[in-house]
N, C-alpha and C. Protein backbone atom coordinates (compact mmCIF):
# COMPACT_ATOMS: atom_id res chain seq x y z
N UNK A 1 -2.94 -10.06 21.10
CA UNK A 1 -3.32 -11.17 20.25
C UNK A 1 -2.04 -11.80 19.72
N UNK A 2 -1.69 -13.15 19.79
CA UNK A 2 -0.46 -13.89 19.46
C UNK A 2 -0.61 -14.07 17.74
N UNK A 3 0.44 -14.94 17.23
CA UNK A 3 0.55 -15.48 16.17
C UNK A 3 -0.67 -15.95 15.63
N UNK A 4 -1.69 -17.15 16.48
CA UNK A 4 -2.83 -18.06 15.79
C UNK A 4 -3.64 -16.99 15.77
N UNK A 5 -4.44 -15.51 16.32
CA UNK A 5 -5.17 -14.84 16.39
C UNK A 5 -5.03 -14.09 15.11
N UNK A 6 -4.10 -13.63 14.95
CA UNK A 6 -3.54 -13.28 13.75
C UNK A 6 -3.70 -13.83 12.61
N UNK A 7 -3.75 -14.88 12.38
CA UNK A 7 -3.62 -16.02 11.24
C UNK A 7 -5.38 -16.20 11.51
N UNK A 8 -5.72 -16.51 12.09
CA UNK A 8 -7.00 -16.64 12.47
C UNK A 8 -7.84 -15.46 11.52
N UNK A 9 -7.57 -14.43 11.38
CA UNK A 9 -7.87 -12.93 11.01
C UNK A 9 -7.67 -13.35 9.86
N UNK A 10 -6.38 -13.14 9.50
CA UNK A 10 -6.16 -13.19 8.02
C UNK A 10 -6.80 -14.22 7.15
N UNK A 11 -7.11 -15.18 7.59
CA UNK A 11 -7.80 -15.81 6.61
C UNK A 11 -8.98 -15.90 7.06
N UNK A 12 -9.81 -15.58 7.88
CA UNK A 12 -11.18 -15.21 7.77
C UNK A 12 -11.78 -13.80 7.39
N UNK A 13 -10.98 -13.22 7.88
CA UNK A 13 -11.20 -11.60 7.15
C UNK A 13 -11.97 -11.41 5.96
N UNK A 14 -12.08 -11.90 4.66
CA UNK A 14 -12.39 -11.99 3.75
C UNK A 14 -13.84 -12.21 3.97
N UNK A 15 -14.42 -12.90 4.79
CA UNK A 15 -15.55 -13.38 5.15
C UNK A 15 -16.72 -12.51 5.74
N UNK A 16 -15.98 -11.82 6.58
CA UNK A 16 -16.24 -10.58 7.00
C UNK A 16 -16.42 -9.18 6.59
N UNK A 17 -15.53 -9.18 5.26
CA UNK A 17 -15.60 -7.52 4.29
C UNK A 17 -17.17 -7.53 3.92
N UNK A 18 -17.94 -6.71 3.90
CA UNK A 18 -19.37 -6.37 3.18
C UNK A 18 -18.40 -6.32 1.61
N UNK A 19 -19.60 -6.78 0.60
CA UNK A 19 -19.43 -6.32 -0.67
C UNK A 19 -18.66 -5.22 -1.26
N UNK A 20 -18.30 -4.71 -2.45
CA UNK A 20 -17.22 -3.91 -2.78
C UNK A 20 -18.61 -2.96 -3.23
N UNK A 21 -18.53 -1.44 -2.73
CA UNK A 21 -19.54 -0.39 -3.53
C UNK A 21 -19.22 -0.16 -5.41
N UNK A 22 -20.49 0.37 -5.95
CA UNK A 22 -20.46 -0.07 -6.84
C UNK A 22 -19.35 1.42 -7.75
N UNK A 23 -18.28 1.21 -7.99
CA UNK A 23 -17.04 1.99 -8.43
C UNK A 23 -16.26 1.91 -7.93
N UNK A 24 -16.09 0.81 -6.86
CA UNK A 24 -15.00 0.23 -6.40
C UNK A 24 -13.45 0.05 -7.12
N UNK A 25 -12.78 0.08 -7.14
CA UNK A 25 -11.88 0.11 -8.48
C UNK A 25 -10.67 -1.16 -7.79
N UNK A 26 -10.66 -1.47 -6.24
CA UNK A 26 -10.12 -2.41 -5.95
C UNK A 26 -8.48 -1.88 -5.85
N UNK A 27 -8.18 -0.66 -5.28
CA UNK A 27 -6.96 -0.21 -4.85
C UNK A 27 -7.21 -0.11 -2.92
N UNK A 28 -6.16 0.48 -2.37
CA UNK A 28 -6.72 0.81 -0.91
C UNK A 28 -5.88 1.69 -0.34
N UNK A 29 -6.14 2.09 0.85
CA UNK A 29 -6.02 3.21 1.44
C UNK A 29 -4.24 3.19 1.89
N UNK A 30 -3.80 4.22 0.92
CA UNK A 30 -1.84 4.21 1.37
C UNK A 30 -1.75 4.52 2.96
N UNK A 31 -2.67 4.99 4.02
CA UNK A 31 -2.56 5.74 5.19
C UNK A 31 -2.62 4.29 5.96
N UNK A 32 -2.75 3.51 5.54
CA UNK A 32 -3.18 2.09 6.03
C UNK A 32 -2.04 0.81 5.59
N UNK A 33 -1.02 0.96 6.49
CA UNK A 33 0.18 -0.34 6.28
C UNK A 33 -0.02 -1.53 6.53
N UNK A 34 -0.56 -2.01 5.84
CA UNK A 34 -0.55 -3.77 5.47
C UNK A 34 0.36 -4.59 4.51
N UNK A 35 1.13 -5.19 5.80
CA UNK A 35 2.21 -6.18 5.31
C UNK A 35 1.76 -7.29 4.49
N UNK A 36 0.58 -7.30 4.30
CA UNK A 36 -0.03 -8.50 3.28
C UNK A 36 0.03 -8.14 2.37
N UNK A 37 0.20 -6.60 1.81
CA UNK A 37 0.26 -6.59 0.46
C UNK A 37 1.20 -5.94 0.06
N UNK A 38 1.49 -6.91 -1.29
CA UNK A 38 3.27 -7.30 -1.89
C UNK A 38 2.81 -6.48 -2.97
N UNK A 39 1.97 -5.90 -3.53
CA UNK A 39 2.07 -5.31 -4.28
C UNK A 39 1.13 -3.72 -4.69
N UNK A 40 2.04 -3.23 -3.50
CA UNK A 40 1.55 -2.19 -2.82
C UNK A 40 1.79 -0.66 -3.42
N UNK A 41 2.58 -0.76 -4.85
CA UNK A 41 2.97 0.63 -5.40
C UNK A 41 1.62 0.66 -6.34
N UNK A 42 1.37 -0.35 -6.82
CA UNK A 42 0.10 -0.59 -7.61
C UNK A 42 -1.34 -0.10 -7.21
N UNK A 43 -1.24 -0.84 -6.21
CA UNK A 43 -2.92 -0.19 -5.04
C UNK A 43 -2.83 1.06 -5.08
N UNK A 44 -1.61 1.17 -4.46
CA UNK A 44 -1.63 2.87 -3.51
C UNK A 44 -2.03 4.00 -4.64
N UNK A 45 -0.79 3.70 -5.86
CA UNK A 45 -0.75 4.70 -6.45
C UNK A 45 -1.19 4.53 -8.34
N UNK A 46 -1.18 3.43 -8.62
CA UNK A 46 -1.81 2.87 -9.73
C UNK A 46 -0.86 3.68 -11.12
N UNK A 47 -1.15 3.89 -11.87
CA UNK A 47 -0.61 4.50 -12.97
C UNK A 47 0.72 5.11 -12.77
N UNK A 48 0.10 6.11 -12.08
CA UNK A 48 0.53 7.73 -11.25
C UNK A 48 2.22 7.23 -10.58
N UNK A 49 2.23 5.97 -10.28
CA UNK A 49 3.71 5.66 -9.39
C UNK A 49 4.68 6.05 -9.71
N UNK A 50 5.03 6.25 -10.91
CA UNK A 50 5.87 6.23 -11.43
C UNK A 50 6.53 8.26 -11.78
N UNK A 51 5.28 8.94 -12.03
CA UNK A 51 5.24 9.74 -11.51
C UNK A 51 5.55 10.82 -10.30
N UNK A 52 4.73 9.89 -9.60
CA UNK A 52 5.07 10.47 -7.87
C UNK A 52 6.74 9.82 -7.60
N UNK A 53 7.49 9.06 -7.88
CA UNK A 53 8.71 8.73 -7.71
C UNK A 53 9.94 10.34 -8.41
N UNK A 54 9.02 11.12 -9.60
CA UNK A 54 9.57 12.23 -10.36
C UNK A 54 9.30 12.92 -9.37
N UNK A 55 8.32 13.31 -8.81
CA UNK A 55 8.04 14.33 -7.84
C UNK A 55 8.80 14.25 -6.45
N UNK A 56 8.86 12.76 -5.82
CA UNK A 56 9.86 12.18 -5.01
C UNK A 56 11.49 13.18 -5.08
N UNK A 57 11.56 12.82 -6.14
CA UNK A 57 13.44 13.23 -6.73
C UNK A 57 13.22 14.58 -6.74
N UNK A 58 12.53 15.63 -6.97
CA UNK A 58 12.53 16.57 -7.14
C UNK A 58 12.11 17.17 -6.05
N UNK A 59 12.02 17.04 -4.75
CA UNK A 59 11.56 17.29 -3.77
C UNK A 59 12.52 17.12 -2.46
N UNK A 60 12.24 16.04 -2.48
CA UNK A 60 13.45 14.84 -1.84
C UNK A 60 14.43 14.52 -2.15
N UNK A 61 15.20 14.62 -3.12
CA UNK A 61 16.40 14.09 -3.46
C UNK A 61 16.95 12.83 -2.85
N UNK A 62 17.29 13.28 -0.90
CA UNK A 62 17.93 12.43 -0.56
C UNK A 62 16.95 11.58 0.67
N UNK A 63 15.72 11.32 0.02
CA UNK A 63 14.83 10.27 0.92
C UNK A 63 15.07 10.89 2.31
N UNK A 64 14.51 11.91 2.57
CA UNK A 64 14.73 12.28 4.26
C UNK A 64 13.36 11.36 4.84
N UNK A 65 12.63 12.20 3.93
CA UNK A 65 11.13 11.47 4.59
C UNK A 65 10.42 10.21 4.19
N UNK A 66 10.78 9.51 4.65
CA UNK A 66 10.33 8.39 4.71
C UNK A 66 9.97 7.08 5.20
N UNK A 67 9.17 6.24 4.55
CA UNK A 67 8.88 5.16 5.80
C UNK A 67 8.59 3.55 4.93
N UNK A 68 8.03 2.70 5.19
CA UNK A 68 7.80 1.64 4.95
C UNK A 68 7.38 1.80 3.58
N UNK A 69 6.42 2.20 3.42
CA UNK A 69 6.06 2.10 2.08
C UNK A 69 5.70 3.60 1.85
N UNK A 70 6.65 4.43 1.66
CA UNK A 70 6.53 5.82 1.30
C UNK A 70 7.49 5.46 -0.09
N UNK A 71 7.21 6.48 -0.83
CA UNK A 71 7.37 6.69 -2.31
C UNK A 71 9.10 6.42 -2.22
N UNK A 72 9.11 5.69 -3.25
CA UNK A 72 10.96 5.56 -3.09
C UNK A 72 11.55 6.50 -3.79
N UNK A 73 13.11 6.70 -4.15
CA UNK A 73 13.69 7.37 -5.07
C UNK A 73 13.77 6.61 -6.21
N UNK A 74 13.69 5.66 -6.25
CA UNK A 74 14.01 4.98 -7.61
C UNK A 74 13.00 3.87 -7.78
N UNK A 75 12.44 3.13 -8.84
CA UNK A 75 11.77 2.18 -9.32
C UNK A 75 11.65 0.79 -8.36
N UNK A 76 12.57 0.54 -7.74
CA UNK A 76 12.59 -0.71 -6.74
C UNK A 76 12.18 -0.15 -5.49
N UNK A 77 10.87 -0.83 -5.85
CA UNK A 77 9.78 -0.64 -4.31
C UNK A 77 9.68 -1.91 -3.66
């Protein structure tokens, strides 16, 4: 699928989601990398981010494991 198929998606997509169940809380699935969303420490991990970045350092120190949007060492995600 090229560029317009793509674009095509993204903005019809929305059209297509069934309704949100009812306790939906409107975060989404971290196992699931979507470059559409810019504000992705929030979804993934909500409160807790800031947190899991302590657990990060204390674990990890020196970011071995990691990826696109895996927990950083420091506050700039």
């Amino acid at each position: 699928m090229g560029r317009p198929g793509i674009r095509f998606l993204r903005i019809s997509s929305p059209r297509w989601e069934p309704p949100a169940s009812p306790g939906f809380d409107g975060g989404c699935y971290p196992g699931y990398w979507d470059r559409a969303i810019s504000d992705w420490p929030d979804l993934y991990y909500g409160d807790g981010f800031a947190r899991w970045i302590d657990v990060k350092n204390q674990y990890d120190p020196e970011n071995f494991f990691r990826f696109q949007r895996s927990i950083p060492t420091d506050v700039k995600a």
